[in-house]
Protein backbone atom coordinates (compact mmCIF):
# COMPACT_ATOMS: atom_id res chain seq x y z
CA UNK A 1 231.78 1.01 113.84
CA UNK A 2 231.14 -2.09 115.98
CA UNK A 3 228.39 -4.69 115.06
CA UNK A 4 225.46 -4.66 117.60
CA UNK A 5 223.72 -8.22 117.14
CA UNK A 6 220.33 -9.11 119.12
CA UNK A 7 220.06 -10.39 122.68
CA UNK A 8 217.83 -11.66 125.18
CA UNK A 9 218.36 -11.97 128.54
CA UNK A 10 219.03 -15.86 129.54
CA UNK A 11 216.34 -15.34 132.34
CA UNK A 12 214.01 -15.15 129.57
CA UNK A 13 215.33 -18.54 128.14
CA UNK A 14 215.34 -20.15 131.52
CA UNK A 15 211.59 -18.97 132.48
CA UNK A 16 210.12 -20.67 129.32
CA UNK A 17 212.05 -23.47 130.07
CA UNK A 18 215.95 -24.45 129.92
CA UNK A 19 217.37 -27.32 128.18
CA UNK A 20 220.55 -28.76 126.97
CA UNK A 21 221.05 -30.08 123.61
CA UNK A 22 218.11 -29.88 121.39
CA UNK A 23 214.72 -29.24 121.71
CA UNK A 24 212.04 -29.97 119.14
CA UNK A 25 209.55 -27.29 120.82
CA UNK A 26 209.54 -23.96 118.45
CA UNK A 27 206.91 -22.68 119.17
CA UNK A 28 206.70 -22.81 123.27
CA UNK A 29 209.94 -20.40 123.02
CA UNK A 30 209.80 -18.30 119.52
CA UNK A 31 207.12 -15.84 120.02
CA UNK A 32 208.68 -14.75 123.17
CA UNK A 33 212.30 -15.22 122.59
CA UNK A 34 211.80 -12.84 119.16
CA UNK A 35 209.54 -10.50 121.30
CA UNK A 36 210.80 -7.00 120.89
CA UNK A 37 209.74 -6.57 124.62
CA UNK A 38 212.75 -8.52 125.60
CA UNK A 39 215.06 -8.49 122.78
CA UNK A 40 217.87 -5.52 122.13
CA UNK A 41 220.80 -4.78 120.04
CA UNK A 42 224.61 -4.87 122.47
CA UNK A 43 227.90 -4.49 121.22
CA UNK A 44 229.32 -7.96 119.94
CA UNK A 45 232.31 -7.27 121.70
CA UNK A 46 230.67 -6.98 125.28
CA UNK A 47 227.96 -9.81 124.68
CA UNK A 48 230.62 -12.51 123.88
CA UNK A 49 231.71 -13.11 127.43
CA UNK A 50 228.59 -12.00 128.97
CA UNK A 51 226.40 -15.62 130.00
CA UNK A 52 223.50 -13.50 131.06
CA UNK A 53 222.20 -13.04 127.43
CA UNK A 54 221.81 -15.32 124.53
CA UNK A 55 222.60 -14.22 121.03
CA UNK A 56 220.19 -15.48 118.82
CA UNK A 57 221.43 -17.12 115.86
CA UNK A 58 219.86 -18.83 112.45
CA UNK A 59 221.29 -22.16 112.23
CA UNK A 60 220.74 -23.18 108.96
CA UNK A 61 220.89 -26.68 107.44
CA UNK A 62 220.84 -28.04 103.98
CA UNK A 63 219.58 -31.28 102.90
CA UNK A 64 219.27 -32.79 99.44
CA UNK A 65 218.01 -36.39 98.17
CA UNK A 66 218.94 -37.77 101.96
CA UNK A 67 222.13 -36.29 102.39
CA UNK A 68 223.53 -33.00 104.10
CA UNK A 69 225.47 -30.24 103.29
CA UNK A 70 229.02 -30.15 105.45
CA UNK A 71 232.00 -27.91 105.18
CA UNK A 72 235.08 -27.39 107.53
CA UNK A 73 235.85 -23.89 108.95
CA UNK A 74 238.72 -22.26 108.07
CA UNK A 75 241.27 -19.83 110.37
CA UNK A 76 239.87 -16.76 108.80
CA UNK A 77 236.58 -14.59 109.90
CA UNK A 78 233.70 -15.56 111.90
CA UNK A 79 233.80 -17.50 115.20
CA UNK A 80 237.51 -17.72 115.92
CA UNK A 81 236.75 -20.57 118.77
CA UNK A 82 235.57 -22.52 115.25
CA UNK A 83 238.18 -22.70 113.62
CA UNK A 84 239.01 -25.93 111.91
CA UNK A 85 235.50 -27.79 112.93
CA UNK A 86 233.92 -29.26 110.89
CA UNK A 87 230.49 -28.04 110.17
CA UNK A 88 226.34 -28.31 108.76
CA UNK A 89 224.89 -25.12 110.14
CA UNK A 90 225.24 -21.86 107.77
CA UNK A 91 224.00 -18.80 110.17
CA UNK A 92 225.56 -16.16 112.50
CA UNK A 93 223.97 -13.15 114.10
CA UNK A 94 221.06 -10.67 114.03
CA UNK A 95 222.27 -7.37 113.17
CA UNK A 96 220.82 -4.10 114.05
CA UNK A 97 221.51 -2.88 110.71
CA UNK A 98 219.52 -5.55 109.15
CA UNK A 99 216.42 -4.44 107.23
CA UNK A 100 213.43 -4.58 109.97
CA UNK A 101 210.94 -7.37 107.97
CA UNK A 102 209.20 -9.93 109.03
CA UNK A 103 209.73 -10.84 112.46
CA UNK A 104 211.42 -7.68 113.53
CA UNK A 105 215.06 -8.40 111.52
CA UNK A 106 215.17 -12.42 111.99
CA UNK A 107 213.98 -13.38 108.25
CA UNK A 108 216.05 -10.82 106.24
CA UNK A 109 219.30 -11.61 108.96
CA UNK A 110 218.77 -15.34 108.28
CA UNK A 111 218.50 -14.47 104.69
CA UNK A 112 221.67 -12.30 104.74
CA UNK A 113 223.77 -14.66 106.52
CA UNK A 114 223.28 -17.49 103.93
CA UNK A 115 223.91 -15.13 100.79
CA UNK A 116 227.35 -13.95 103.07
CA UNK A 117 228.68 -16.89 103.06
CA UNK A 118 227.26 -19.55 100.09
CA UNK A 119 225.76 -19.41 96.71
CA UNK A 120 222.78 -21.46 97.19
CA UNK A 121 221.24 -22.38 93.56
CA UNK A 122 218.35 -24.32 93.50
CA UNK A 123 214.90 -23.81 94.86
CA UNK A 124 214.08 -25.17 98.36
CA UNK A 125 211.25 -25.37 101.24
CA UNK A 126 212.32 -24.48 104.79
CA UNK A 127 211.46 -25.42 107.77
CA UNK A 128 211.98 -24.16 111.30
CA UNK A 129 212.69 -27.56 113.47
CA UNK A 130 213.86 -26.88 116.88
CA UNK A 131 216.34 -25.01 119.16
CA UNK A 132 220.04 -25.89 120.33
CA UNK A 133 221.72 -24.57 123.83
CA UNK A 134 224.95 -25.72 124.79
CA UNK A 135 226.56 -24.35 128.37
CA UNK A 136 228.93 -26.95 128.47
CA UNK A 137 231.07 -24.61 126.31
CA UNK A 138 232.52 -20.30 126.32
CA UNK A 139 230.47 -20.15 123.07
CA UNK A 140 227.28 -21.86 123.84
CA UNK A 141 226.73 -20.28 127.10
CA UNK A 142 226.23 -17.19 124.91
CA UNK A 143 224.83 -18.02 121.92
CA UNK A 144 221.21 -19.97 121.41
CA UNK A 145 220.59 -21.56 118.11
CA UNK A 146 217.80 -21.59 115.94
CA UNK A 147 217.44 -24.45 113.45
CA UNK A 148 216.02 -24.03 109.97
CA UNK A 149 216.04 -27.44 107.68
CA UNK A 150 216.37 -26.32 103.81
CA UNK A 151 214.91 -29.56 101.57
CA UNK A 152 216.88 -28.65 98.60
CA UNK A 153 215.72 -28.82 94.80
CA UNK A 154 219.34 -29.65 93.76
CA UNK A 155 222.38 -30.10 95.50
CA UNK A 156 223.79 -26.68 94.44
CA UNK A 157 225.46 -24.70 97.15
CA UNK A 158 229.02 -23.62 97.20
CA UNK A 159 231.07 -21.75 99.41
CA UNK A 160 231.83 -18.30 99.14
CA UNK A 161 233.51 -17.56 101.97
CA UNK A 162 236.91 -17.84 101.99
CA UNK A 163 236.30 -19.65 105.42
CA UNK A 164 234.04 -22.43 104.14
CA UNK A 165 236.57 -25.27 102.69
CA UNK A 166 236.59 -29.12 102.17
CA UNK A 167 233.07 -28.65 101.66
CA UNK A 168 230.35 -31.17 99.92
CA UNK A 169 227.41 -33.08 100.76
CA UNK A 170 227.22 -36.41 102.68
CA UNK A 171 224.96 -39.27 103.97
CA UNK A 172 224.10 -38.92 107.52
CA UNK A 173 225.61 -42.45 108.11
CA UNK A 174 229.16 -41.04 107.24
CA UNK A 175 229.07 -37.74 109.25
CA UNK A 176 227.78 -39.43 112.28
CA UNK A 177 230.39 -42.24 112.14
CA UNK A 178 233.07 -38.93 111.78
CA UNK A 179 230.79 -36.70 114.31
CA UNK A 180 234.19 -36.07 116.88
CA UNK A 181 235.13 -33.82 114.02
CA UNK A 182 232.48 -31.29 114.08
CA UNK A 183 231.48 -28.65 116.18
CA UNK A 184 229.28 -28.96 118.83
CA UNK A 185 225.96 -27.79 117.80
CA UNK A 186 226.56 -29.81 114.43
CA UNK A 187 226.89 -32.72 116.78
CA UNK A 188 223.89 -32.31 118.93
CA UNK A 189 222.13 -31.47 115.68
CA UNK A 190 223.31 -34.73 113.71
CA UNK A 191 222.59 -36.49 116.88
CA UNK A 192 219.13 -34.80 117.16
CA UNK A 193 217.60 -35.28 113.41
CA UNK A 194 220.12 -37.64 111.50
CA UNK A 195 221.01 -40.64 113.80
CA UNK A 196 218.51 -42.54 112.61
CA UNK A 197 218.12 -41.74 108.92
């Protein structure tokens, strides 16, 4: 049976405000953009090429002692436009089979999504930080990121995936000077909160 991930219609998005890139402002769009008044469940299938909704998706990044967790893509699963960028953000979409929690599905989704596809170790605090949107792009005009910021205890995740490879953790320094290499929310995102760490 076909996934059915959470939408909301990019008129929603653009009447609270549209932006390109990042935007530091959570909580001018969260409460509405989360608001079971204007969100719904659509096939994945028919919502990928469909730029008037936004899949929301968790876009989480780990940090530890000043540097960040990175990992390429590989060709299998997920996001096959993707494939072979490099990456920080672990996430992916809100699934109507995700237990209903704290705000609606979002928490246990985000939650989900992380345990899919790394072991993550240690203890941490999180922190929601900001927003990405990217039109420029097939994928960004239907997709709207959500950016969580995990201060690691330790530097323990690993990949368990098969998809996540050449994976480790890095000063931002490095993976700005390499930034061509990743994919385009992990640029606006390194651009955003690491350029001048």
């Amino acid at each position: 049976m076909e996934e059915h991930v959470l939408v909301v219609p990019t008129k929603i998005f653009h009447d609270l405000g549209h932006f390109e890139g990042f935007c530091a402002e959570t909580d001018k769009y969260l409460a509405e953009l989360l608001n079971p008044a204007h969100t719904r469940y659509e096939p994945r299938s028919a919502v990928e090429t469909d730029p008037s909704l936004k899949q929301l998706i968790p876009y989480c990044i780990f940090t530890h002692g000043g540097e960040i967790f990175y990992y390429r893509r590989g060709s299998k699963g997920g996001e096959g436009r993707l494939h072979k960028k490099r990456s920080i953000g672990i996430g992916g979409h809100i699934s109507s089979t995700d237990p209903a929690g704290g705000e609606r599905r979002y928490g246990p989704a985000m939650e989900r999504e992380i345990e899919e596809e790394v072991f993550l170790e240690t203890g941490f605090k999180e922190r929601c930080v900001g927003l990405i949107n990217d039109d420029s792009s097939d994928v960004g005009r239907v997709h709207l990121g959500i950016v969580h910021v995990f201060d690691l205890e330790a530097a323990k995740v690993r990949p368990r995936e098969e998809s996540i490879l050449e994976s480790g953790f890095a000063p931002p320094s490095q993976l700005v000077a390499e930034i061509e290499d990743f994919e385009t929310w992990s640029q606006i995102c390194l651009k955003s909160l690491f350029a001048n760490v």
